[in-house]
Protein backbone atom coordinates (compact mmCIF):
# COMPACT_ATOMS: atom_id res chain seq x y z
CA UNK A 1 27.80 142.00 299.60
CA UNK A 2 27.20 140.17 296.45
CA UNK A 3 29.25 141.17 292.95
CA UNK A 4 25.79 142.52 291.80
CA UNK A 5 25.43 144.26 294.43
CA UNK A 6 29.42 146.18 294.57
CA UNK A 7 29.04 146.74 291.28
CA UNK A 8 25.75 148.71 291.13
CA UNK A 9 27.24 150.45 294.04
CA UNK A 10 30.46 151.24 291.55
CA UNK A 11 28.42 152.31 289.10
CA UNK A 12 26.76 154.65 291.13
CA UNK A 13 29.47 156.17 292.52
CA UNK A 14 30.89 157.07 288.84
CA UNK A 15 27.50 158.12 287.63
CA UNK A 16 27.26 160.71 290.57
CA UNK A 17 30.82 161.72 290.13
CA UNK A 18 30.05 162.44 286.11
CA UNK A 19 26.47 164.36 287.17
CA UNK A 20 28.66 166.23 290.47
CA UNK A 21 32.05 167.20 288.30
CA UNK A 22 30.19 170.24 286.52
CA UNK A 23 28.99 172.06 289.73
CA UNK A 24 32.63 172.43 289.72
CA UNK A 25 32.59 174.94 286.31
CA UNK A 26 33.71 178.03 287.62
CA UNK A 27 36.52 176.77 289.36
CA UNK A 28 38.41 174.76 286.64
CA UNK A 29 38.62 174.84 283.28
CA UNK A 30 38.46 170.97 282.50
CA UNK A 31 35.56 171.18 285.42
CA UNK A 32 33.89 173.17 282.81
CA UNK A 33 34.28 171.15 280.02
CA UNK A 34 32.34 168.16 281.99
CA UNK A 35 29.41 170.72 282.03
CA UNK A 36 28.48 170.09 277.98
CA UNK A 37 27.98 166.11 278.36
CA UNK A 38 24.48 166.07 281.05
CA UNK A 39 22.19 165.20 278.10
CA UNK A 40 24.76 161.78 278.08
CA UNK A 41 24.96 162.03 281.72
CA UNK A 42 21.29 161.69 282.11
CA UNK A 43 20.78 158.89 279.88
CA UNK A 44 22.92 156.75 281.59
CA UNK A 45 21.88 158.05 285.25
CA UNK A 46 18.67 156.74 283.89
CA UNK A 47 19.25 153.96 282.50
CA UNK A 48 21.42 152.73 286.06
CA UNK A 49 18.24 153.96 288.08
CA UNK A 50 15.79 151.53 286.14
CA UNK A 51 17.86 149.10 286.82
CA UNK A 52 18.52 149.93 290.35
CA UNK A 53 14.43 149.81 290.76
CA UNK A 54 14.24 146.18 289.30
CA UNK A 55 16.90 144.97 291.71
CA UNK A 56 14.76 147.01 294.46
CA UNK A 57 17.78 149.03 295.50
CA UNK A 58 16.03 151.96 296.77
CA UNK A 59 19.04 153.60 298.16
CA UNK A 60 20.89 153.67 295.22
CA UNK A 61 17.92 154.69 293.75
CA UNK A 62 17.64 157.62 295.71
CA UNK A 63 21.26 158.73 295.18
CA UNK A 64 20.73 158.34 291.30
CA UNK A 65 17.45 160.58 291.27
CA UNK A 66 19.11 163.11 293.38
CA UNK A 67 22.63 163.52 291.37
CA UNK A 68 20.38 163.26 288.23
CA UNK A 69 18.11 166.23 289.24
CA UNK A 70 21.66 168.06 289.14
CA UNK A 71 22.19 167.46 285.24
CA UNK A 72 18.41 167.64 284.70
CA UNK A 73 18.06 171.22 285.63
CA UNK A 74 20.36 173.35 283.01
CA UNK A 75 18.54 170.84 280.52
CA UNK A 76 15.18 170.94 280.94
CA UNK A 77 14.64 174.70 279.89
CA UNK A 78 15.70 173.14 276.20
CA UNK A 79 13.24 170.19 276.35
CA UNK A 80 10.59 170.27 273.58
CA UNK A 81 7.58 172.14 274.68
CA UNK A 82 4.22 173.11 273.29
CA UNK A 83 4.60 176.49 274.99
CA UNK A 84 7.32 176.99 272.71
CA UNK A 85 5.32 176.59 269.79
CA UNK A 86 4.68 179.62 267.72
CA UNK A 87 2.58 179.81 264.80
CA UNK A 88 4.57 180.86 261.75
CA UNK A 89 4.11 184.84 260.29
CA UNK A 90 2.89 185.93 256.85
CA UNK A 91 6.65 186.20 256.09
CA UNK A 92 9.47 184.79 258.41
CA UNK A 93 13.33 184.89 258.08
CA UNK A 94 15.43 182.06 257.87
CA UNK A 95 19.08 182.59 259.14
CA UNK A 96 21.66 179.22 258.48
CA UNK A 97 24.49 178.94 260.18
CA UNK A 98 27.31 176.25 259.78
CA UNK A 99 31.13 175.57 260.45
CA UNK A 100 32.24 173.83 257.08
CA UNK A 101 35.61 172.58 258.94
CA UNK A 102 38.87 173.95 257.13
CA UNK A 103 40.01 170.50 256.82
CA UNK A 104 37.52 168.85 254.33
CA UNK A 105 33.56 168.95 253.70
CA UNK A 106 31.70 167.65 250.72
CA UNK A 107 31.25 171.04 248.54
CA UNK A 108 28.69 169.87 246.71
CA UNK A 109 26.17 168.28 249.28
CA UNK A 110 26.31 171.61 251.00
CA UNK A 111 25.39 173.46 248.44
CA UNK A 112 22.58 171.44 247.72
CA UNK A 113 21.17 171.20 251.34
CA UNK A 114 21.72 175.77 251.17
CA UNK A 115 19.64 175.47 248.53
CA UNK A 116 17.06 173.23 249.79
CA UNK A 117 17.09 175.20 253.04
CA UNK A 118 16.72 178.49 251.17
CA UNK A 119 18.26 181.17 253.60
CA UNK A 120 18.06 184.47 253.85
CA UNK A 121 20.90 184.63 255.73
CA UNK A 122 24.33 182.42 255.97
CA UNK A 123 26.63 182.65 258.30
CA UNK A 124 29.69 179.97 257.17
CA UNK A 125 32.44 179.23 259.84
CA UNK A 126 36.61 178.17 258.90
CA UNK A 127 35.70 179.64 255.86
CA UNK A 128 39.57 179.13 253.81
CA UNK A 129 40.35 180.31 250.48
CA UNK A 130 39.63 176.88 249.61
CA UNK A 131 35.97 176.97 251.16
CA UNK A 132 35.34 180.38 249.10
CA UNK A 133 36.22 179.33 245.62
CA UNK A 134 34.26 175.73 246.17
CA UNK A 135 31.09 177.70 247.28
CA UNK A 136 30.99 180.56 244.93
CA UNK A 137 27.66 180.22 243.86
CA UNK A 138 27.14 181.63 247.18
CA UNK A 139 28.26 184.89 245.74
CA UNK A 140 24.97 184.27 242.99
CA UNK A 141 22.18 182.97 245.34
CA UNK A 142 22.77 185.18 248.30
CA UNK A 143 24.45 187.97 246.32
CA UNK A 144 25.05 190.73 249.00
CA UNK A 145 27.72 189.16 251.25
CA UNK A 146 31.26 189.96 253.61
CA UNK A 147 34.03 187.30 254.00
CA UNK A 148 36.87 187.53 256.15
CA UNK A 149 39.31 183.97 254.92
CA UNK A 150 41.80 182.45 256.65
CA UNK A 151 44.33 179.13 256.27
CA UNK A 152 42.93 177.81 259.21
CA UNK A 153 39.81 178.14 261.48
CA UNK A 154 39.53 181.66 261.93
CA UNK A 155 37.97 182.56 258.90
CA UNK A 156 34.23 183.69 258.47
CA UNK A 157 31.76 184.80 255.92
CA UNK A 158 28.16 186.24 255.77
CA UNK A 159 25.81 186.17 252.49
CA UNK A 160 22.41 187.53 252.43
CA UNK A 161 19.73 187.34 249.90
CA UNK A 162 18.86 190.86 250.69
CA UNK A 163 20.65 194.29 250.59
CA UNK A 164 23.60 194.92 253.52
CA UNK A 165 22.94 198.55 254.28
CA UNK A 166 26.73 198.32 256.14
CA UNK A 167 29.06 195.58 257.12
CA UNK A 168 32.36 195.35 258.98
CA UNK A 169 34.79 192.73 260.08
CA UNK A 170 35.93 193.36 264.07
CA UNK A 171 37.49 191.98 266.89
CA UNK A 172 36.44 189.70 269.00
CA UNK A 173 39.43 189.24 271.41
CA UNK A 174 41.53 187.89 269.04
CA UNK A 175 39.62 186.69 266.68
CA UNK A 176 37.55 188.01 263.71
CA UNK A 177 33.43 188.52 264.32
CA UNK A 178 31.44 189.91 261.85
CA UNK A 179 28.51 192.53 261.60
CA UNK A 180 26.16 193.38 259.19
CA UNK A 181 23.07 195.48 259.08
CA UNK A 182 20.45 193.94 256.46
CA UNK A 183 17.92 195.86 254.63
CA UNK A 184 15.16 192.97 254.70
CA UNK A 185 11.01 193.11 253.71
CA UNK A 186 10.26 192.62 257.65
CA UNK A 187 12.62 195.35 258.35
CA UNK A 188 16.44 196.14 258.55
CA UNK A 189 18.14 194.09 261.65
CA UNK A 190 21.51 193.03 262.67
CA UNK A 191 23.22 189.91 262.20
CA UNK A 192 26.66 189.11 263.83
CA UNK A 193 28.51 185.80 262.65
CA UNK A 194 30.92 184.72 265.19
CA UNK A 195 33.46 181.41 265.75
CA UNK A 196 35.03 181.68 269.45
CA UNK A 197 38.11 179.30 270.85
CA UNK A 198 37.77 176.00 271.44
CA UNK A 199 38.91 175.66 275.19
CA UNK A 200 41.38 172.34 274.62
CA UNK A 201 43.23 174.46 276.91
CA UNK A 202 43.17 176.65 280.24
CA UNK A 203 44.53 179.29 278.42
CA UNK A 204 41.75 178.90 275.32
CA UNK A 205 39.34 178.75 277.98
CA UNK A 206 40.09 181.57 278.92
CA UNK A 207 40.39 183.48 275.76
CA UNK A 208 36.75 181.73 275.04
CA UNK A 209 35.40 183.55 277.78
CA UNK A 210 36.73 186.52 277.67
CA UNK A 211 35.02 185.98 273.97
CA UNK A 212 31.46 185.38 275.30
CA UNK A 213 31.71 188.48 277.50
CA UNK A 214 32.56 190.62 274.73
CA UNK A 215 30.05 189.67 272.55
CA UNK A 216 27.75 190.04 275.07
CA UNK A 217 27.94 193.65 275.60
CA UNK A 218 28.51 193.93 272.40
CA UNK A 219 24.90 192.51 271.43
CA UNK A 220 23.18 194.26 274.45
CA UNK A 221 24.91 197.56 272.75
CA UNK A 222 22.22 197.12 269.34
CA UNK A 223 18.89 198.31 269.91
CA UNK A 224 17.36 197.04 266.54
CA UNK A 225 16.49 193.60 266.10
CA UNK A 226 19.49 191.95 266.22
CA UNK A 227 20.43 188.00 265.18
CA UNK A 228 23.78 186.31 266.86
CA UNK A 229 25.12 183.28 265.50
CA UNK A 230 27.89 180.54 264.83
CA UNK A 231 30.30 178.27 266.14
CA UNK A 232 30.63 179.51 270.36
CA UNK A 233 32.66 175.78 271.19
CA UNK A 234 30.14 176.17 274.48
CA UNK A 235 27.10 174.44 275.07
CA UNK A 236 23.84 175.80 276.42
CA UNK A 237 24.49 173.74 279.98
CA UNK A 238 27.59 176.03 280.69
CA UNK A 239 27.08 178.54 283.07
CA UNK A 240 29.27 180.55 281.24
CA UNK A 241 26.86 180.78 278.31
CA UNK A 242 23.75 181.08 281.00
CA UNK A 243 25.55 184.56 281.63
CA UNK A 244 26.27 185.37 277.91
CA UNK A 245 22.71 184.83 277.78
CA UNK A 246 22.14 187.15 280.47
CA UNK A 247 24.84 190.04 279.80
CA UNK A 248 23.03 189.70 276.03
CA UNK A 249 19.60 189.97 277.02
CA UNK A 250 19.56 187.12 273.99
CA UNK A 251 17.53 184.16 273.53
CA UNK A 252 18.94 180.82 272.45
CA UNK A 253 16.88 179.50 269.89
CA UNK A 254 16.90 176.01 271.10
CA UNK A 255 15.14 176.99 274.08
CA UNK A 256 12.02 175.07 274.57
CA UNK A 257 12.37 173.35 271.08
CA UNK A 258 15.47 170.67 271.07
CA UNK A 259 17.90 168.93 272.90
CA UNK A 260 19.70 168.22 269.07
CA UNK A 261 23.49 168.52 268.90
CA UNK A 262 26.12 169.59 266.46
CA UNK A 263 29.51 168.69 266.82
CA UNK A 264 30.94 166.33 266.40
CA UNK A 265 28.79 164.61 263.62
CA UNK A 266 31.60 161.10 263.63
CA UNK A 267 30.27 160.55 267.06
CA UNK A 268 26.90 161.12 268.02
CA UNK A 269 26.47 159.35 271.09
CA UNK A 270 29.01 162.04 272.65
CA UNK A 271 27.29 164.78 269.88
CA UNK A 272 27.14 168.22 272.16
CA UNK A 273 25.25 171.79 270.93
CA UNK A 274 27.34 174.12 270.12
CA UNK A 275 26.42 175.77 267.22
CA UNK A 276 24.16 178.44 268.33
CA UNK A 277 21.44 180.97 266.62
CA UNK A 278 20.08 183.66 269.89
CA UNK A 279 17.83 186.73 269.34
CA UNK A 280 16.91 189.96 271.11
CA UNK A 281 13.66 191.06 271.49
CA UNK A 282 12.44 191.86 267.76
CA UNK A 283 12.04 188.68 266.69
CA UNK A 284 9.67 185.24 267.89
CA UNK A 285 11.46 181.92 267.11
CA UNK A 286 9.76 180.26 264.61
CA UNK A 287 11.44 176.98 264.74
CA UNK A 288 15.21 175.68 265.06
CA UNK A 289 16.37 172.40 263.01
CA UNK A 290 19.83 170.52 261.94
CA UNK A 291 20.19 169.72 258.65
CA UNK A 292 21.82 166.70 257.53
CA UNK A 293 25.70 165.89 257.68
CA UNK A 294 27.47 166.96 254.74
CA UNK A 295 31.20 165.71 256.00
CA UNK A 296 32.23 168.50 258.22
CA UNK A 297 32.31 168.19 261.81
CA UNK A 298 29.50 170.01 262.47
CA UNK A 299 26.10 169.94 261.30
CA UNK A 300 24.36 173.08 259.84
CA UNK A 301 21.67 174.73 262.28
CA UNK A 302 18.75 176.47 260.93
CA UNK A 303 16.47 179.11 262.48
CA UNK A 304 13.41 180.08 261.12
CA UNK A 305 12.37 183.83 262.84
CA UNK A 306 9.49 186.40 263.03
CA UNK A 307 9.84 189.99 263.42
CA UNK A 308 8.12 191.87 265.99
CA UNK A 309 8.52 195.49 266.97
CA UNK A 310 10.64 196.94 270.03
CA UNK A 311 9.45 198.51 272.49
């Protein structure tokens, strides 16, 4: 065998390892974490199989389509679509939502991309005492608001442009969530602002599950139109959040629209989504977008929504 030849077989082997490991989610924890990295996964599976096809190694290209198909099926779902296209109401809601990282962000460029996005709603994430006092003008622009700040990562804040008819910080495992029912011109809904564990650890991973599974019947609790979002340190190619999804009766409002990441913004090539907006029934996705880094970790995700009546 030529060196061409063993080392297109190496690579192979390592490229349907990396596409195999995540079938492995439920079983481990660092299984799982190998579940959030199939949009890289299929890059380079594809990039290996064109190359396998110029060398005419139909074998390996076989093996390649086949461990690819693996990664390619959680992902497709969020492929751009025209079916997912909706044309935009009379009035729509936008809802922002973005972790500002506790450890440094530039103030002022996110205060001028709020503005330019013009939410209705903002949901901020490791919102310190430092974060409130830098973004007070918050307090003006979307003057109806409840904050929960912390030292570290834990704390969270909502602001809305229109009236809160009631609001209240609660538990989510261990850490603070927060719920507030808004008195808007399409009609009053729920939004709940949440930041779970980051699972750098079995026993995090844990914790981050037991997270998901309480917000989920949480959310399927609410009849009214009801918005979730924030920081869930998950990514939509989890099967853990396929079952949030489920025990929610949510939908995540990349679906059908992006494939765009959020974390970390210092590496993009390894950039995963896990900054989430879902909705229940009473409201049509409009459109989902990033906006642009403003020196956090994470980039802001904004949702653009229509409201549409229960049944």
């Amino acid at each position: 065998m030529r060196w061409g030849d063993r080392l297109l077989v190496l690579c192979v082997v390592i490229v349907a390892a990396a596409n195999l490991l995540p079938l492995g989610a439920r079983w481990s924890w660092m299984l799982e974490l190998t579940t959030h990295f199939r949009v890289q996964y299929l890059a380079v599976t594809a990039a290996l199989l064109l190359l396998a096809a110029l060398w005419k190694r139909w074998s390996a290209c076989a093996v390649l389509v086949v461990v690819g198909a693996v990664s390619a099926a959680p992902v497709l779902p969020y492929v751009p679509s025209p079916l997912a296209e909706v044309n935009a109401a009379p009035v729509t809601l936008k809802v922002l939502t973005v972790n500002v990282s506790y450890r440094q962000f530039d103030a002022r460029r996110l205060l001028n991309l709020v503005r330019e996005a013009a939410p209705d709603v903002l949901i901020v994430q490791e919102l310190t005492p430092h974060a409130e006092r830098v973004l007070a003008d918050f307090d003006t622009e979307l003057p109806h608001f409840r904050k929960f700040t912390a030292d570290g990562p834990t704390g969270i804040g909502v602001w809305s442009r229109y009236e809160l008819e009631s609001s209240e910080t609660f538990a989510l495992g261990r850490l603070p969530a927060i719920e507030a029912r808004v008195r808007a011109p399409q009609g009053t809904f729920t939004v709940i602002g949440a930041h779970l564990s980051s699972p750098i650890r079995p026993r995090r991973a844990a914790a981050r599950n037991l997270e998901l599974r309480a917000l989920g019947v949480h959310s399927r609790a609410i009849a009214e139109p009801l918005v979730v979002a924030g920081d869930f340190n998950i990514t939509p190619y989890s099967p853990y959040f396929t079952d949030w999804l489920a025990a929610s009766g949510l939908t995540d409002s990349r679906r059908g629209r992006t494939l765009s990441a959020s974390w970390p913004t210092m590496f993009p090539w390894f950039a995963i989504p896990i900054d989430h907006v879902a909705v229940n029934a009473g409201f049509t996705i409009v459109s989902h977008r990033r906006l642009a880094n403003f020196e956090s970790d994470h980039y802001g995700v904004l949702v653009e929504l229509a409201r549409r009546e229960l049944p």
